[in-house]
N, C-alpha and C. Protein backbone atom coordinates (compact mmCIF):
# COMPACT_ATOMS: atom_id res chain seq x y z
N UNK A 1 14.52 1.61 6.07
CA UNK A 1 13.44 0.97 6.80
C UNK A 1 12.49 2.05 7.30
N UNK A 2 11.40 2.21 6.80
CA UNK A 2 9.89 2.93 7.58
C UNK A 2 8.96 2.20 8.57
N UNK A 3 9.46 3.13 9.71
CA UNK A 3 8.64 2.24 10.83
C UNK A 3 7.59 3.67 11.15
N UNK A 4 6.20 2.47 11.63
CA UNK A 4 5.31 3.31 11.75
C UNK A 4 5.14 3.81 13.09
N UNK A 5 5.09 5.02 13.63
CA UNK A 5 5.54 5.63 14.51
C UNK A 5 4.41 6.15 15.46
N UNK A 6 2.59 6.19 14.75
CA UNK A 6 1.75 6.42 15.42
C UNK A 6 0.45 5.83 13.98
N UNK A 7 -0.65 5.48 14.76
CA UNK A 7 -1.90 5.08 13.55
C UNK A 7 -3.46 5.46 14.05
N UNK A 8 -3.87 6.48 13.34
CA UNK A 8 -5.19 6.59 13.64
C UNK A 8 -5.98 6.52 13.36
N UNK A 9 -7.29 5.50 13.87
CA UNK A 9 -8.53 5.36 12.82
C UNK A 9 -9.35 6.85 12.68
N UNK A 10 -9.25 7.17 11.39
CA UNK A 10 -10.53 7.89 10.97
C UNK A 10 -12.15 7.08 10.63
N UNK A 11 -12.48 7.83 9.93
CA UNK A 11 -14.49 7.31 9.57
C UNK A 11 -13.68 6.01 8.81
N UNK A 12 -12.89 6.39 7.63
CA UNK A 12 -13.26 5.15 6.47
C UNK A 12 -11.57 5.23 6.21
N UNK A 13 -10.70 5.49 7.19
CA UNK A 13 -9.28 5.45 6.70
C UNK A 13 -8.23 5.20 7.82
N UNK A 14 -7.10 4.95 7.68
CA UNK A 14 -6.12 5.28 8.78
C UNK A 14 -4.80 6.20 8.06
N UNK A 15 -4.88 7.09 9.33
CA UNK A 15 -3.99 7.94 9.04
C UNK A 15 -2.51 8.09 9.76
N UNK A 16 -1.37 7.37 9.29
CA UNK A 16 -0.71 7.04 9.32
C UNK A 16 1.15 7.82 9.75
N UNK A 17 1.34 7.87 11.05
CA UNK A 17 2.86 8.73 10.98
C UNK A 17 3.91 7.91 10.99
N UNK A 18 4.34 7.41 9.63
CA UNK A 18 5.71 7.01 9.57
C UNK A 18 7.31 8.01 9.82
N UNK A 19 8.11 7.09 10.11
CA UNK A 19 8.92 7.52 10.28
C UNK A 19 9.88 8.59 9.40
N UNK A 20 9.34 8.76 8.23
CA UNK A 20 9.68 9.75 7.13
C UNK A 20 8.20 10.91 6.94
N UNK A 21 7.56 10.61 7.80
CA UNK A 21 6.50 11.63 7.15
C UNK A 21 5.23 10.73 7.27
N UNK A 22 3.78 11.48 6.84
CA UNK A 22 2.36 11.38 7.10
C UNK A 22 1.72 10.43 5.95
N UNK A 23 0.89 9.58 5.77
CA UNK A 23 0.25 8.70 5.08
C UNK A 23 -1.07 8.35 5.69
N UNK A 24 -2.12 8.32 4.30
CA UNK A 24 -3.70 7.86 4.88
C UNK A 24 -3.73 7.33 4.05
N UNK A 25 -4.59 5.90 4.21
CA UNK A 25 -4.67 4.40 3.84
C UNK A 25 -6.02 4.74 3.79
N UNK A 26 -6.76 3.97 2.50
CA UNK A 26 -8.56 3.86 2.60
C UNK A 26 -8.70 3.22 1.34
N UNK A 27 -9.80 2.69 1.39
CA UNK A 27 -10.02 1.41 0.06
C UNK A 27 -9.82 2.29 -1.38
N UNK A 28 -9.41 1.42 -1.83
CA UNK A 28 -8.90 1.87 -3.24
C UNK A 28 -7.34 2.37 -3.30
N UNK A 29 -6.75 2.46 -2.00
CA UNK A 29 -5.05 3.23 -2.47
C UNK A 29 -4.55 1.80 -2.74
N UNK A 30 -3.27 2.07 -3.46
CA UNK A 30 -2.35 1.27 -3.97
C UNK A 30 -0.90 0.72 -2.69
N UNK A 31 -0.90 -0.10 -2.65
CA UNK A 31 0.13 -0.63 -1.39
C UNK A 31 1.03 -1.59 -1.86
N UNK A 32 1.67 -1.57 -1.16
CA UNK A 32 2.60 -3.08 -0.98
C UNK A 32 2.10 -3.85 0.22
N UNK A 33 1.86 -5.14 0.09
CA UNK A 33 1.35 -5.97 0.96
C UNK A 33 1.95 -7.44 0.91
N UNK A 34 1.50 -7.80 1.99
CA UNK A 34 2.52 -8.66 2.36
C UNK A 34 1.67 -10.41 1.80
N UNK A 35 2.04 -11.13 0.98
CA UNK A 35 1.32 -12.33 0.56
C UNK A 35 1.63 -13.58 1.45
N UNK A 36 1.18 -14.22 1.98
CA UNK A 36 0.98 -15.45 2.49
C UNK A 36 2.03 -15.70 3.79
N UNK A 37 2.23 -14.47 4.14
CA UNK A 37 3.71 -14.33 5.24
C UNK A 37 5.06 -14.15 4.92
N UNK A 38 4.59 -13.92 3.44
CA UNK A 38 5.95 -13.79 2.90
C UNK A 38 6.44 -12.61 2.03
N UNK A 39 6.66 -12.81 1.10
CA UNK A 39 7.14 -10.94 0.00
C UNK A 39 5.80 -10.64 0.44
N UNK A 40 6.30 -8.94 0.08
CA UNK A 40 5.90 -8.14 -0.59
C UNK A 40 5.26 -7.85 -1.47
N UNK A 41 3.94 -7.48 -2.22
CA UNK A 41 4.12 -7.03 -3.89
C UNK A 41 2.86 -6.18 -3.67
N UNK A 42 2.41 -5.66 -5.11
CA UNK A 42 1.44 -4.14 -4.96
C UNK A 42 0.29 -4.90 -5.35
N UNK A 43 -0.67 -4.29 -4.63
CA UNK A 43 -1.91 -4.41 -5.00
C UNK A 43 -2.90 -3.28 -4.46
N UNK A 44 -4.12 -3.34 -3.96
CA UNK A 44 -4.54 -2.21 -4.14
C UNK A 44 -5.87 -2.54 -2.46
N UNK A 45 -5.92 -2.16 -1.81
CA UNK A 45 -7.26 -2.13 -1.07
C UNK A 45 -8.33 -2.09 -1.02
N UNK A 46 -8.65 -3.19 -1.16
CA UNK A 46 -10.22 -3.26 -1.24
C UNK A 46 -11.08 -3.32 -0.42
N UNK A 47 -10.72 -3.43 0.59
CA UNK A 47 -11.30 -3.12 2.08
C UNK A 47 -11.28 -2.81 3.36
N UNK A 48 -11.60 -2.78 4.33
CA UNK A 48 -11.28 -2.06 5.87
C UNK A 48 -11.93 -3.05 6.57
N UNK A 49 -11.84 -3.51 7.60
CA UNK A 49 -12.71 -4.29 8.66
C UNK A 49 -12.00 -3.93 10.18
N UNK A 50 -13.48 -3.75 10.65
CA UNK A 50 -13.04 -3.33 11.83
C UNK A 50 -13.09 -5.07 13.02
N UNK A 51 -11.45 -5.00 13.55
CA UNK A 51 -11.12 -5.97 14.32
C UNK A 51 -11.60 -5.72 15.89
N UNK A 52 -11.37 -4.79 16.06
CA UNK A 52 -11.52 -4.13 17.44
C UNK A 52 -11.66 -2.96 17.64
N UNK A 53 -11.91 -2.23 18.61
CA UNK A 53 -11.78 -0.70 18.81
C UNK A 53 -10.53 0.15 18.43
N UNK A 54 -9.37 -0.61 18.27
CA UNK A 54 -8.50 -0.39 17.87
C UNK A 54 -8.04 -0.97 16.78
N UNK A 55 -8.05 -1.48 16.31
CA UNK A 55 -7.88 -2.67 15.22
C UNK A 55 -8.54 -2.69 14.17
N UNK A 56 -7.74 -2.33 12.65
CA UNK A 56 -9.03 -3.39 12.04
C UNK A 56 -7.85 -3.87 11.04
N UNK A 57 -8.38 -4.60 10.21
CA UNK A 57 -7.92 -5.79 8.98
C UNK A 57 -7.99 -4.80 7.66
N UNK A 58 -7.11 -5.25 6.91
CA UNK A 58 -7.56 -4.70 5.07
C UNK A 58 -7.40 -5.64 4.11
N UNK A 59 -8.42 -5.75 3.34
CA UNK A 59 -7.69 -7.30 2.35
C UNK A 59 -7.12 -6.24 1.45
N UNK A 60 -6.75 -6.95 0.62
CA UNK A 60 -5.98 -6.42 -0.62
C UNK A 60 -6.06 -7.53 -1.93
N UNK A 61 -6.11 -6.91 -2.87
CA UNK A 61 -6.53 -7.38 -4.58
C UNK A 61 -4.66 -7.16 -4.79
N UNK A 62 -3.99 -8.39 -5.12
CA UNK A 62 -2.73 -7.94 -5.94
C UNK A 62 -3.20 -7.61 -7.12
N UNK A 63 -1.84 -7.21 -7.51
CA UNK A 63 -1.84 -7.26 -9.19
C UNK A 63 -2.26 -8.12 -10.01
N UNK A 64 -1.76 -9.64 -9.93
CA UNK A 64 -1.46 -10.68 -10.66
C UNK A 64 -2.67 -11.32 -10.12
N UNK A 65 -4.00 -10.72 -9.33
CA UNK A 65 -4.79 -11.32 -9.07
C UNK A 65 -5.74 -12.07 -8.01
N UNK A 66 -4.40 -12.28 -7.71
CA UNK A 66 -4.42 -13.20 -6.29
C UNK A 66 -4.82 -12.16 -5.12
N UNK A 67 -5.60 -12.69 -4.22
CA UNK A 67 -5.94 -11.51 -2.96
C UNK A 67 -5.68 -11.72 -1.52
N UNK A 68 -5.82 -11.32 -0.51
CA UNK A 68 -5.27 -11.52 0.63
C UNK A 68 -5.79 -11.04 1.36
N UNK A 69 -6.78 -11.58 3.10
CA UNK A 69 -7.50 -10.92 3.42
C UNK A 69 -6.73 -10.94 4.85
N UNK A 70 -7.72 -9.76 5.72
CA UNK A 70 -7.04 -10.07 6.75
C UNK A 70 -5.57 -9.01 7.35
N UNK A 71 -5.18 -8.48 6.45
CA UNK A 71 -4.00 -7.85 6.71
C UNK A 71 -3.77 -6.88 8.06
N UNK A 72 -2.69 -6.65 8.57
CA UNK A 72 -2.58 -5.85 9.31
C UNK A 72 -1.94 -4.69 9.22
N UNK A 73 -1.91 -3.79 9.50
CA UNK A 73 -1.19 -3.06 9.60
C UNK A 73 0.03 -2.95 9.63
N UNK A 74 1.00 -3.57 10.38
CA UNK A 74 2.06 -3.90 9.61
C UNK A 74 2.25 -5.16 8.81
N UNK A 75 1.23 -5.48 7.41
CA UNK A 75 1.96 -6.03 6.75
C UNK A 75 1.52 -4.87 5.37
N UNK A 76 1.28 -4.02 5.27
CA UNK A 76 1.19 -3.06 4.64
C UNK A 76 2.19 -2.13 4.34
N UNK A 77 2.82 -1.98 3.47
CA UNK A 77 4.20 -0.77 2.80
C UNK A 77 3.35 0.19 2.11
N UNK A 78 3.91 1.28 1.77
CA UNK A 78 3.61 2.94 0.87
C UNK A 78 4.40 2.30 0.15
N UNK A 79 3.62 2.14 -1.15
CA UNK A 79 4.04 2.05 -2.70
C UNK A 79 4.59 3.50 -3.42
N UNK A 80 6.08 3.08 -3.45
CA UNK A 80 6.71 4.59 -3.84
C UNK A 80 6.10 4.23 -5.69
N UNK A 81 6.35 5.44 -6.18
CA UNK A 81 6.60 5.65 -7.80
C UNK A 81 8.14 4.60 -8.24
N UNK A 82 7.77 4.07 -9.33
CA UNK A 82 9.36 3.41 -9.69
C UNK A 82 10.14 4.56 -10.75
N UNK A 83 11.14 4.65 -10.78
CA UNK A 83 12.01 5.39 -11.22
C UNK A 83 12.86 4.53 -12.50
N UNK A 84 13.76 4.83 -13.59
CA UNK A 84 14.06 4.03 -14.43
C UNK A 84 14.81 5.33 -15.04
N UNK A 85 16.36 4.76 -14.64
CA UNK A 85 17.18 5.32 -15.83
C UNK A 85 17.04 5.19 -16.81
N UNK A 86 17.41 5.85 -17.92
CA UNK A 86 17.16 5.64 -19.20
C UNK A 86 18.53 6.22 -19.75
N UNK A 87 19.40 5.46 -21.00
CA UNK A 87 20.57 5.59 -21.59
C UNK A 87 20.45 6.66 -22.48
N UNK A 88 21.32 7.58 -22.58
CA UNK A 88 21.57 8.25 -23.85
C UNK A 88 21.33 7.74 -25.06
N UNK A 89 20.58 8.60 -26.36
CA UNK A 89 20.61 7.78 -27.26
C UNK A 89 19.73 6.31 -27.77
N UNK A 90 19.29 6.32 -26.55
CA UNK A 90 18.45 5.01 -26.62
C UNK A 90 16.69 5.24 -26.82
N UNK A 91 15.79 5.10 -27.84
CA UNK A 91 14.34 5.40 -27.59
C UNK A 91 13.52 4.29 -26.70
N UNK A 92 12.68 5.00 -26.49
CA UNK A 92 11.59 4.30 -25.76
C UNK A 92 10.08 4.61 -25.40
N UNK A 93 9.30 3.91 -25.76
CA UNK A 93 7.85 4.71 -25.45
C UNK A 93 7.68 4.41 -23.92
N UNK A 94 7.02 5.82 -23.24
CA UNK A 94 6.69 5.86 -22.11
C UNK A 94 5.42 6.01 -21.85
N UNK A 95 4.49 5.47 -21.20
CA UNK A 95 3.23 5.11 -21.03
C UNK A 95 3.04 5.96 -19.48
N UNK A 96 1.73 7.05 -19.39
CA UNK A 96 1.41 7.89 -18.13
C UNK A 96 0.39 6.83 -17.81
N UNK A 97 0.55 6.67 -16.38
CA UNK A 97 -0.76 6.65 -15.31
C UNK A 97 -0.59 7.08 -14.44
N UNK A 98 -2.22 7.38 -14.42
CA UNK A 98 -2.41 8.53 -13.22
C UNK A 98 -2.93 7.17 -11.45
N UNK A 99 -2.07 7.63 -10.78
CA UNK A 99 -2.36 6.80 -9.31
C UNK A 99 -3.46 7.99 -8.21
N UNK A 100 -4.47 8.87 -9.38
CA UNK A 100 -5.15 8.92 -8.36
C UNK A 100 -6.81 8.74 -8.77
């Protein structure tokens, strides 16, 4: 579990001290976000709105399309890299993208 431990607005970002270490959020990074009050899944930031002096909102573009506005701060996760064993002996084409 990563709990966020301090959050600061910059110009066009928040910069973020979780409980494992440092993170900055700003339109265009890739997240996990939270859909309709419920899972999780990745999508990407498409925006910032400022709620209050302290506060603001981020929508988010999923993957599959669907978008979500409004978000808060905690309904936002750090999208790790996925990892994938792979068997001895076994081929497979592996496809690079770059997440920056």
């Amino acid at each position: 579990l990563v709990t966020i431990k301090s959050a600061v607005r910059q110009k066009h970002a928040w910069e973020l001290e979780l409980s494992r270490g440092r993170i900055t959020w700003k339109v265009g990074d890739r997240v996990l976000a939270q859909y309709k009050q419920g899972k999780y899944y990745p999508g990407q930031i498409t925006s910032i709105n400022r709620v209050n002096d302290k506060e603001d909102s981020f929508d988010v573009a999923f993957n599959d399309g669907d978008k979500e506005k409004g978000l808060s701060l905690s309904q936002l996760q750090e999208l790790k890299p996925q990892t994938r064993a792979f068997k001895p002996g076994i081929s497979t084409d592996i496809i690079l993208i770059s997440t920056e």
